[in-house]
C-alpha atoms as a PDB file:
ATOM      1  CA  UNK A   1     144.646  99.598 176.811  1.00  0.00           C
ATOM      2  CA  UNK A   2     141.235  99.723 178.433  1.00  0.00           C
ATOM      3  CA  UNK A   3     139.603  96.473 179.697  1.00  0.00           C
ATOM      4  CA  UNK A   4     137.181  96.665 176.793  1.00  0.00           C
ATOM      5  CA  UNK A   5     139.490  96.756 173.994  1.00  0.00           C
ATOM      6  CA  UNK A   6     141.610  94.194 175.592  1.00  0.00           C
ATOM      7  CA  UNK A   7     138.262  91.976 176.028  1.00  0.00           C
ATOM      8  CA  UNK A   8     137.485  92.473 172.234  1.00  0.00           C
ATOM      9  CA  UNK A   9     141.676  91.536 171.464  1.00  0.00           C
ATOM     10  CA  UNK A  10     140.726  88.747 172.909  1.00  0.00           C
ATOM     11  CA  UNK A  11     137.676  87.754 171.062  1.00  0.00           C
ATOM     12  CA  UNK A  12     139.235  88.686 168.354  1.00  0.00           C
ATOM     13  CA  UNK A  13     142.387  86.378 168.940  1.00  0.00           C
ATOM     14  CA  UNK A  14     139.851  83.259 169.545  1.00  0.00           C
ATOM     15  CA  UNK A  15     137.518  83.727 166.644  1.00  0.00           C
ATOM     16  CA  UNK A  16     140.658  83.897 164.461  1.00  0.00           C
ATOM     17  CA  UNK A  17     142.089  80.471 165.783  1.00  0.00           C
ATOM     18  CA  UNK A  18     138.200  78.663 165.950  1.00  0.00           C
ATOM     19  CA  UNK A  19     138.325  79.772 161.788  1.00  0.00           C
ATOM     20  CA  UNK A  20     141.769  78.773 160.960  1.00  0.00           C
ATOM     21  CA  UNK A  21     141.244  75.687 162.478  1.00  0.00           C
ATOM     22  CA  UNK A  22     138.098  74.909 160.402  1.00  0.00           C
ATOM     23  CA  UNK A  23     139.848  76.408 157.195  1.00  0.00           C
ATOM     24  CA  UNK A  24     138.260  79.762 157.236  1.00  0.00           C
ATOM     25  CA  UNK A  25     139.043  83.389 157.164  1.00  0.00           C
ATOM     26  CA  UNK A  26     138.661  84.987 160.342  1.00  0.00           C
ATOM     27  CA  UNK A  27     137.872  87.867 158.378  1.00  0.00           C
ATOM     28  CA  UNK A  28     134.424  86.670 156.785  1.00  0.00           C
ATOM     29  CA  UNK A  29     133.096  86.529 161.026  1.00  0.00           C
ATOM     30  CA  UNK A  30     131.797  89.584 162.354  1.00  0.00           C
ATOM     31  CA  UNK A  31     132.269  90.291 165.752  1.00  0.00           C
ATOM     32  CA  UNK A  32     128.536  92.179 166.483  1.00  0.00           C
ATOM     33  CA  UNK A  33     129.216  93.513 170.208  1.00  0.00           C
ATOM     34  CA  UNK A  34     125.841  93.006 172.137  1.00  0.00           C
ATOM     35  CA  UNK A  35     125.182  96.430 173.933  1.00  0.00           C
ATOM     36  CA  UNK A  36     122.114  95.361 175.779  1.00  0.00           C
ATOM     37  CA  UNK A  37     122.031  97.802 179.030  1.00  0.00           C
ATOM     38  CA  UNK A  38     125.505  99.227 178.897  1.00  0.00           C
ATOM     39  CA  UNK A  39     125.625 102.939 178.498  1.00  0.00           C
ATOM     40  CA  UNK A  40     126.774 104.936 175.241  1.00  0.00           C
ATOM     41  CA  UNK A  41     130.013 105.782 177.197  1.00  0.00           C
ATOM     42  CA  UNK A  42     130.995 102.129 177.448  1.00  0.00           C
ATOM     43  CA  UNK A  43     129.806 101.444 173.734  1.00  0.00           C
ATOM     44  CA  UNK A  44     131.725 103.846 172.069  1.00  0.00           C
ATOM     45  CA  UNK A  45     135.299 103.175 174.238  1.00  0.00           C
ATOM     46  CA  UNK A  46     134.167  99.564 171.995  1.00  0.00           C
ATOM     47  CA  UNK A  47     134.136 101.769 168.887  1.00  0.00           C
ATOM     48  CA  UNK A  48     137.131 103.103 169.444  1.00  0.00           C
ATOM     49  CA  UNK A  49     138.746  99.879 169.542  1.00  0.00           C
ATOM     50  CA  UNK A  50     137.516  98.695 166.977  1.00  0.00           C
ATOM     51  CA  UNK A  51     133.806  97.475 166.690  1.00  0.00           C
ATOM     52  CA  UNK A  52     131.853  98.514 163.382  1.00  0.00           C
ATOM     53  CA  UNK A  53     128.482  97.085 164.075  1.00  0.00           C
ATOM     54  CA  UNK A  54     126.236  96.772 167.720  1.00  0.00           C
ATOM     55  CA  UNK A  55     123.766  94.858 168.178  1.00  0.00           C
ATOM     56  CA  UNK A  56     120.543  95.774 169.981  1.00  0.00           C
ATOM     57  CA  UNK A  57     117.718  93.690 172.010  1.00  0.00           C
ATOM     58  CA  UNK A  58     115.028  96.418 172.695  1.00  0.00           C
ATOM     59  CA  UNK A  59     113.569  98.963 170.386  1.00  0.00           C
ATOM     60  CA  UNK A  60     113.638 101.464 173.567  1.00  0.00           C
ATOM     61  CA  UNK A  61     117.483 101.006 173.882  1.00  0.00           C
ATOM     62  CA  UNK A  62     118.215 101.582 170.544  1.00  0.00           C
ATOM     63  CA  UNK A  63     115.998 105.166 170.393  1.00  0.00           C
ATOM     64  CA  UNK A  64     117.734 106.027 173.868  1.00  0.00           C
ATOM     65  CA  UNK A  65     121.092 105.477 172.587  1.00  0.00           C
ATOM     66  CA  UNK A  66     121.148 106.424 168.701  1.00  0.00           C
ATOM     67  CA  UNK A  67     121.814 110.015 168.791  1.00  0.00           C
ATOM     68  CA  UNK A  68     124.964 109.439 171.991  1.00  0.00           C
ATOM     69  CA  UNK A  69     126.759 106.372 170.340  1.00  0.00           C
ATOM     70  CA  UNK A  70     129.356 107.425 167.503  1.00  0.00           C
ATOM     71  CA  UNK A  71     128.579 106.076 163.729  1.00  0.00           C
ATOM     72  CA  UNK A  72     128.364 102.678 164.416  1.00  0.00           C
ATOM     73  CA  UNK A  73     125.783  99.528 162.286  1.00  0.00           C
ATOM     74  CA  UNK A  74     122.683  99.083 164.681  1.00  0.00           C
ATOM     75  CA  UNK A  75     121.090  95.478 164.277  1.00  0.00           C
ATOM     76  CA  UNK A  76     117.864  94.568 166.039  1.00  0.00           C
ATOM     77  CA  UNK A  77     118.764  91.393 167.550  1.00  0.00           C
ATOM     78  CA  UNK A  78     115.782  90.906 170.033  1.00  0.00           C
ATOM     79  CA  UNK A  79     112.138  89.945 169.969  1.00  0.00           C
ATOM     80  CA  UNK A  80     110.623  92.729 168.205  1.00  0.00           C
ATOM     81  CA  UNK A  81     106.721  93.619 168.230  1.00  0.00           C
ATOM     82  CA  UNK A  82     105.088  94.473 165.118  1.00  0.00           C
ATOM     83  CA  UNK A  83     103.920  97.750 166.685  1.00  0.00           C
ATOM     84  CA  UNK A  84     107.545  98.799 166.870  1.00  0.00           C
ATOM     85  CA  UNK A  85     108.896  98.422 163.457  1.00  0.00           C
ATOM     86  CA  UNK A  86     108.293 101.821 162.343  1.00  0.00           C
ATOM     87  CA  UNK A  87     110.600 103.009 165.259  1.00  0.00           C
ATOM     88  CA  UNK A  88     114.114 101.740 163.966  1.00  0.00           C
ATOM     89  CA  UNK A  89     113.323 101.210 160.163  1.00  0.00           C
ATOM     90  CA  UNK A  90     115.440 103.779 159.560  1.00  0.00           C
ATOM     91  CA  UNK A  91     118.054 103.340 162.484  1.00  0.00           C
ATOM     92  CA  UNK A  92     118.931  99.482 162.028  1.00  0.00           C
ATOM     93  CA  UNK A  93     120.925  97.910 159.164  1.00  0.00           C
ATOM     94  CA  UNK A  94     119.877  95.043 159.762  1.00  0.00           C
ATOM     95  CA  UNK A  95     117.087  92.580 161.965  1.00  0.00           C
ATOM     96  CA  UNK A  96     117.653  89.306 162.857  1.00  0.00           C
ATOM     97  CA  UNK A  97     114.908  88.184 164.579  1.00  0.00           C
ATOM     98  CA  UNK A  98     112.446  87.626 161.967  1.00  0.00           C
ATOM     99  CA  UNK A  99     110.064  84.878 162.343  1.00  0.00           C
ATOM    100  CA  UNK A 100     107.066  85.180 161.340  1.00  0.00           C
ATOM    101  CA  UNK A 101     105.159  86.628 157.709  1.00  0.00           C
ATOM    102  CA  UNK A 102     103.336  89.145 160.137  1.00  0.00           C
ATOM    103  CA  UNK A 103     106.344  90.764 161.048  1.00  0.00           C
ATOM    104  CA  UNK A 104     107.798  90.387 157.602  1.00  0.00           C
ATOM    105  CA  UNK A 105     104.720  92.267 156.068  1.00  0.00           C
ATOM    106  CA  UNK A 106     104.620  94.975 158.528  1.00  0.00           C
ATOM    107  CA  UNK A 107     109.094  95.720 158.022  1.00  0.00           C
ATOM    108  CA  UNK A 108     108.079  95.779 154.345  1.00  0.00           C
ATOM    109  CA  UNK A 109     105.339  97.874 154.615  1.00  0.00           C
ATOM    110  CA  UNK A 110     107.516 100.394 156.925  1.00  0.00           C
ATOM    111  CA  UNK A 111     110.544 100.080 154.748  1.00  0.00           C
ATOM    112  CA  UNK A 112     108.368 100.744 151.863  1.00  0.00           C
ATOM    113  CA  UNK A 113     107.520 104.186 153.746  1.00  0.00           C
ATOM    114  CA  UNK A 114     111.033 104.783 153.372  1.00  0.00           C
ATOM    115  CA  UNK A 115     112.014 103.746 150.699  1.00  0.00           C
ATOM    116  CA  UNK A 116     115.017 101.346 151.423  1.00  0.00           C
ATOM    117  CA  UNK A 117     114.999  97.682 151.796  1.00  0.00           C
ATOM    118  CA  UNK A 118     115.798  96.406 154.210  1.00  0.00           C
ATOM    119  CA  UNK A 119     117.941  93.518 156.075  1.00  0.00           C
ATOM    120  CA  UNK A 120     116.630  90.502 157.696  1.00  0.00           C
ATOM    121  CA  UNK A 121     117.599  87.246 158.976  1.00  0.00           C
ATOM    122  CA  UNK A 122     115.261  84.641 159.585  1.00  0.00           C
ATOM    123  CA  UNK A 123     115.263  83.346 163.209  1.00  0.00           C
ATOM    124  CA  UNK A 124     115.130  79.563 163.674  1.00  0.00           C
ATOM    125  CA  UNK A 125     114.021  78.001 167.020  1.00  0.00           C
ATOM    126  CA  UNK A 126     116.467  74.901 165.966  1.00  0.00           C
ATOM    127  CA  UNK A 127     116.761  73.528 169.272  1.00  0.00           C
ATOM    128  CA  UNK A 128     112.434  73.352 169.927  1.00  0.00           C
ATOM    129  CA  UNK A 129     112.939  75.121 172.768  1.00  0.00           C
ATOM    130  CA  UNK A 130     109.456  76.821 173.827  1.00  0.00           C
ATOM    131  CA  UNK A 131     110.905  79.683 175.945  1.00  0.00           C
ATOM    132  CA  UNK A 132     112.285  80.931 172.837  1.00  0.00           C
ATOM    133  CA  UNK A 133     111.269  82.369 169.937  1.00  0.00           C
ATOM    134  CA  UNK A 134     111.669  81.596 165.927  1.00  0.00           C
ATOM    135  CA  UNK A 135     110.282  79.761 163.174  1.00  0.00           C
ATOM    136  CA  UNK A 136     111.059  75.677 163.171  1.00  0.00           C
ATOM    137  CA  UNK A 137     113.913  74.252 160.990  1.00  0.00           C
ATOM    138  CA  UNK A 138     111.017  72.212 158.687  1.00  0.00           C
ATOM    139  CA  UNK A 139     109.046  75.603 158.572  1.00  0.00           C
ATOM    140  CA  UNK A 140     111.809  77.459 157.447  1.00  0.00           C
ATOM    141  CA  UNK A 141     111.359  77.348 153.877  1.00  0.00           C
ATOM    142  CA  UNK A 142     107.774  78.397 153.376  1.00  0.00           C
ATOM    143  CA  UNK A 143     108.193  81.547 155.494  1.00  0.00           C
ATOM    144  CA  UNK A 144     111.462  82.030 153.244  1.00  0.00           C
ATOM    145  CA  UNK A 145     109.808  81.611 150.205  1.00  0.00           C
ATOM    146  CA  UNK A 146     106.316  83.383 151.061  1.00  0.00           C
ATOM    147  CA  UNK A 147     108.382  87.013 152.227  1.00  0.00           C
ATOM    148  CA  UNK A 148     110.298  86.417 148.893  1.00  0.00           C
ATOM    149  CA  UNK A 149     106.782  86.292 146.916  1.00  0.00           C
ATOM    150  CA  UNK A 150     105.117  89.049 148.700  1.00  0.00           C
ATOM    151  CA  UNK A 151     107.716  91.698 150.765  1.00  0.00           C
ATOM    152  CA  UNK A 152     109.953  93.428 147.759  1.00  0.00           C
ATOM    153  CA  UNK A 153     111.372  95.814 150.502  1.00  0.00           C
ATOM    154  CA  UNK A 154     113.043  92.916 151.949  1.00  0.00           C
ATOM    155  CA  UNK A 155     116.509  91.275 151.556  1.00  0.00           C
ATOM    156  CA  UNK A 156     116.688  87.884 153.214  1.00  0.00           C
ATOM    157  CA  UNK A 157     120.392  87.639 154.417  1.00  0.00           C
ATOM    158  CA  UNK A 158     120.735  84.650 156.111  1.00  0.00           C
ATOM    159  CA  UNK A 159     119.708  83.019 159.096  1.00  0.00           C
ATOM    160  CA  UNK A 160     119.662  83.306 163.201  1.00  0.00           C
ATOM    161  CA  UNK A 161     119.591  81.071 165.989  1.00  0.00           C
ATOM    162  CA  UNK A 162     120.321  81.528 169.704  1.00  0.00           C
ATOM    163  CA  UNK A 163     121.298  77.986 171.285  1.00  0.00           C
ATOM    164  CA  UNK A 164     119.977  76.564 174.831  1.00  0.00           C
ATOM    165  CA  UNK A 165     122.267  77.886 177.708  1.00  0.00           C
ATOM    166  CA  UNK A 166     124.442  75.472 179.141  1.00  0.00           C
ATOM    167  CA  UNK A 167     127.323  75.268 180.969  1.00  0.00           C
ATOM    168  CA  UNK A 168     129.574  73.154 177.996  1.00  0.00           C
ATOM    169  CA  UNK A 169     129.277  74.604 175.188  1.00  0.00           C
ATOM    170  CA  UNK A 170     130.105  71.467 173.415  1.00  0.00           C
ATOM    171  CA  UNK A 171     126.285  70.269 174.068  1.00  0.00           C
ATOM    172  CA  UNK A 172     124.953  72.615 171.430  1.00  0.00           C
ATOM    173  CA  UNK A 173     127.522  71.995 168.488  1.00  0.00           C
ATOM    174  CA  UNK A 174     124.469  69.721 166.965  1.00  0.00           C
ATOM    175  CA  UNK A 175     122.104  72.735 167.061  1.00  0.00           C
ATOM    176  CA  UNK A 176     124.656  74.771 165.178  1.00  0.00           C
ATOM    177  CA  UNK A 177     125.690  72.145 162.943  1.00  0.00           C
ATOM    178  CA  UNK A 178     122.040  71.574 161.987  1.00  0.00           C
ATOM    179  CA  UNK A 179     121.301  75.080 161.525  1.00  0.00           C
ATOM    180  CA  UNK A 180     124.225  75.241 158.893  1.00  0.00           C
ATOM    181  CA  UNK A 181     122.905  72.643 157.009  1.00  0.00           C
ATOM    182  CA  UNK A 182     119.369  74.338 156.437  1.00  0.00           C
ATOM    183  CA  UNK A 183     121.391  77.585 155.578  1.00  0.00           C
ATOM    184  CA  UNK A 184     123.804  76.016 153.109  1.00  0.00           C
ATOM    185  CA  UNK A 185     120.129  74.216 151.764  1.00  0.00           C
ATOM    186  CA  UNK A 186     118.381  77.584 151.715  1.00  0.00           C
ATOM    187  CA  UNK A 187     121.027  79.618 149.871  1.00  0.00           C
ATOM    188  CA  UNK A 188     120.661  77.801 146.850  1.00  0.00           C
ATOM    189  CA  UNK A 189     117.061  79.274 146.309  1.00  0.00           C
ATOM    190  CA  UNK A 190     117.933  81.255 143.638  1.00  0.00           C
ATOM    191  CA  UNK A 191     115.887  85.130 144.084  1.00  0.00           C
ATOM    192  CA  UNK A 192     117.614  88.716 143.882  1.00  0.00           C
ATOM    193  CA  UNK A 193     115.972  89.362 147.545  1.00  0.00           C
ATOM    194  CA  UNK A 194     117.951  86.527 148.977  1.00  0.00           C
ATOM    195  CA  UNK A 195     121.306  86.710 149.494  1.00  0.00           C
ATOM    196  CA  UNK A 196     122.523  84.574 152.550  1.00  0.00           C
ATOM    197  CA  UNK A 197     125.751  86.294 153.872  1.00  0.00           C
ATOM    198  CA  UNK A 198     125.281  85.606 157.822  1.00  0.00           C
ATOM    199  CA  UNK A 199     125.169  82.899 159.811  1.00  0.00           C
ATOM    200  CA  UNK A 200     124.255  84.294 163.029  1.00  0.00           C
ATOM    201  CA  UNK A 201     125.314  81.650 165.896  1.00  0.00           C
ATOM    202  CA  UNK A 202     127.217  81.927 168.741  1.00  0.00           C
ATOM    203  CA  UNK A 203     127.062  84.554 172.310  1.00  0.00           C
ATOM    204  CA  UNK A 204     129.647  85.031 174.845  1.00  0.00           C
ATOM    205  CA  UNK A 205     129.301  81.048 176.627  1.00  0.00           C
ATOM    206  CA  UNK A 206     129.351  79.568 173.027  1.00  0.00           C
ATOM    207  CA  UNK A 207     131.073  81.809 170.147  1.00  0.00           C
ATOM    208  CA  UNK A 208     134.226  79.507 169.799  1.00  0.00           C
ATOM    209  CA  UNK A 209     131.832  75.996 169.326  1.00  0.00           C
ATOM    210  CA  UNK A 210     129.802  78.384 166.527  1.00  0.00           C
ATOM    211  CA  UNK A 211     131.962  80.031 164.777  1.00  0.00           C
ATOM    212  CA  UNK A 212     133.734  76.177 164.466  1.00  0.00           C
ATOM    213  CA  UNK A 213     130.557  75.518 163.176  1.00  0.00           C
ATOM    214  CA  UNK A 214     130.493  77.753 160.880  1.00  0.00           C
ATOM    215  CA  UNK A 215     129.091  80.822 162.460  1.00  0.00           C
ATOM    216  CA  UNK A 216     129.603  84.205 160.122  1.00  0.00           C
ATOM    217  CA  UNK A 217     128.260  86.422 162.787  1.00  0.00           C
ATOM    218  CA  UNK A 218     129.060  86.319 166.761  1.00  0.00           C
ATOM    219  CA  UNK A 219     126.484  88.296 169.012  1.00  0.00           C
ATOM    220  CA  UNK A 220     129.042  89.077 172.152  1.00  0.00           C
ATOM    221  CA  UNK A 221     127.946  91.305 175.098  1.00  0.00           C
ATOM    222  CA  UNK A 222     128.792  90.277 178.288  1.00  0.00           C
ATOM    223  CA  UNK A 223     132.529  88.929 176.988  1.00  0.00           C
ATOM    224  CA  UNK A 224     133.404  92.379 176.560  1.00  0.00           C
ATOM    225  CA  UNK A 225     131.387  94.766 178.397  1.00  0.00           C
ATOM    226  CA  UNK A 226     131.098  92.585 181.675  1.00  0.00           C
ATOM    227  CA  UNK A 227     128.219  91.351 183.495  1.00  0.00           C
ATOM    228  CA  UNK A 228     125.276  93.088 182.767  1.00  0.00           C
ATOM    229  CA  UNK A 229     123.544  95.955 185.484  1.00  0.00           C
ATOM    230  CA  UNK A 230     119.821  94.901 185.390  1.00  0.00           C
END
């Protein structure tokens, strides 16, 4: 067994244990490997052991990769530019970085194009942190219910939040416990567009503390692939 499929046993092995010992099923998580900067030779010896979906930071990556990477779930996970939607409309299943109506408009408008809907989560800055995007917890809500009014080639799916970095995890259980509570709030709105499925919390420093929280979707890169080549 390679080093990456014995990275994602691992993961695999961990996320299991973090759900049973909340009461969950380790199968509801999904392990999204993060493939920021690792080649399509390294991505699909993941494949192969076992990862269905990848997730993506930069539209460029995901253009550069998508014809070399076997059939595989693409997810836009980083900051993405309204400019730039109309490049992976039709490449991504999902985006999970949505936070604000401007880019909600303009992924309607292109999926519209297309005819699909598509995707999103909403992206919540939970932690106030102003080196990082997303939409505050108390603003939540109105963006929520403003795409649901106005963007019918959207599918709200749940929400996203990316934690400070620190070196014990244990500091940011309150930021994923708080998130939680606004998505268990949210999901009651009651709209065929929504229909909250993923929780995405948790990266490689903090995926046990998140998924203990409650996480439904882990974004992993660096936990199986290695350190990253910048």
């Amino acid at each position: 067994m390679g080093k990456i499929a014995e990275n994602i046993r691992m993961i695999e092995a961990e996320k299991a244990a973090a759900a049973e010992r909340t009461g969950r099923d380790p199968s509801e998580i999904l392990l999204c490997a993060v493939t920021k900067t690792h080649p399509p030779e390294m991505i699909n010896e993941a494949i192969e052991a076992g990862i269905t979906d990848i997730g993506e930071n930069k539209v460029q990556e995901i253009l550069d990769k998508f014809d070399k990477v076997q059939k595989v779930r693409w997810h836009m996970i980083g900051h993405l530019q309204t400019n730039k939607v109309k490049y992976i409309i039709d490449k991504v299943c999902m985006i999970h970085s949505v936070e604000s109506f401007r880019l909600a408009r303009e992924i309607d408008r292109r999926a519209a194009l297309h005819d699909l809907v598509m995707d999103i989560l909403i992206e919540v800055n939970t932690a106030g942190d102003e080196a990082k995007y997303g939409v505050a917890p108390e603003e939540t809500e109105a963006l929520i219910v403003r795409i649901l009014e106005e963007c019918p080639h959207i599918r709200i799916r749940g929400l996203m939040t990316i934690a400070p970095y620190v070196e014990d995890p244990e500091e940011v259980r309150p930021y994923f416990r708080k998130t939680r509570e606004l998505y268990n709030r949210l999901s009651l709105i009651n709209d065929p567009h929504l229909d909250f499925r993923y929780l995405s919390m948790g990266m490689s420093n903090d995926r046990v503390v998140a998924v203990e929280e409650g996480s439904t979707l882990i974004r992993v890169g660096s936990a199986i692939f290695g350190a990253r080549n910048y």
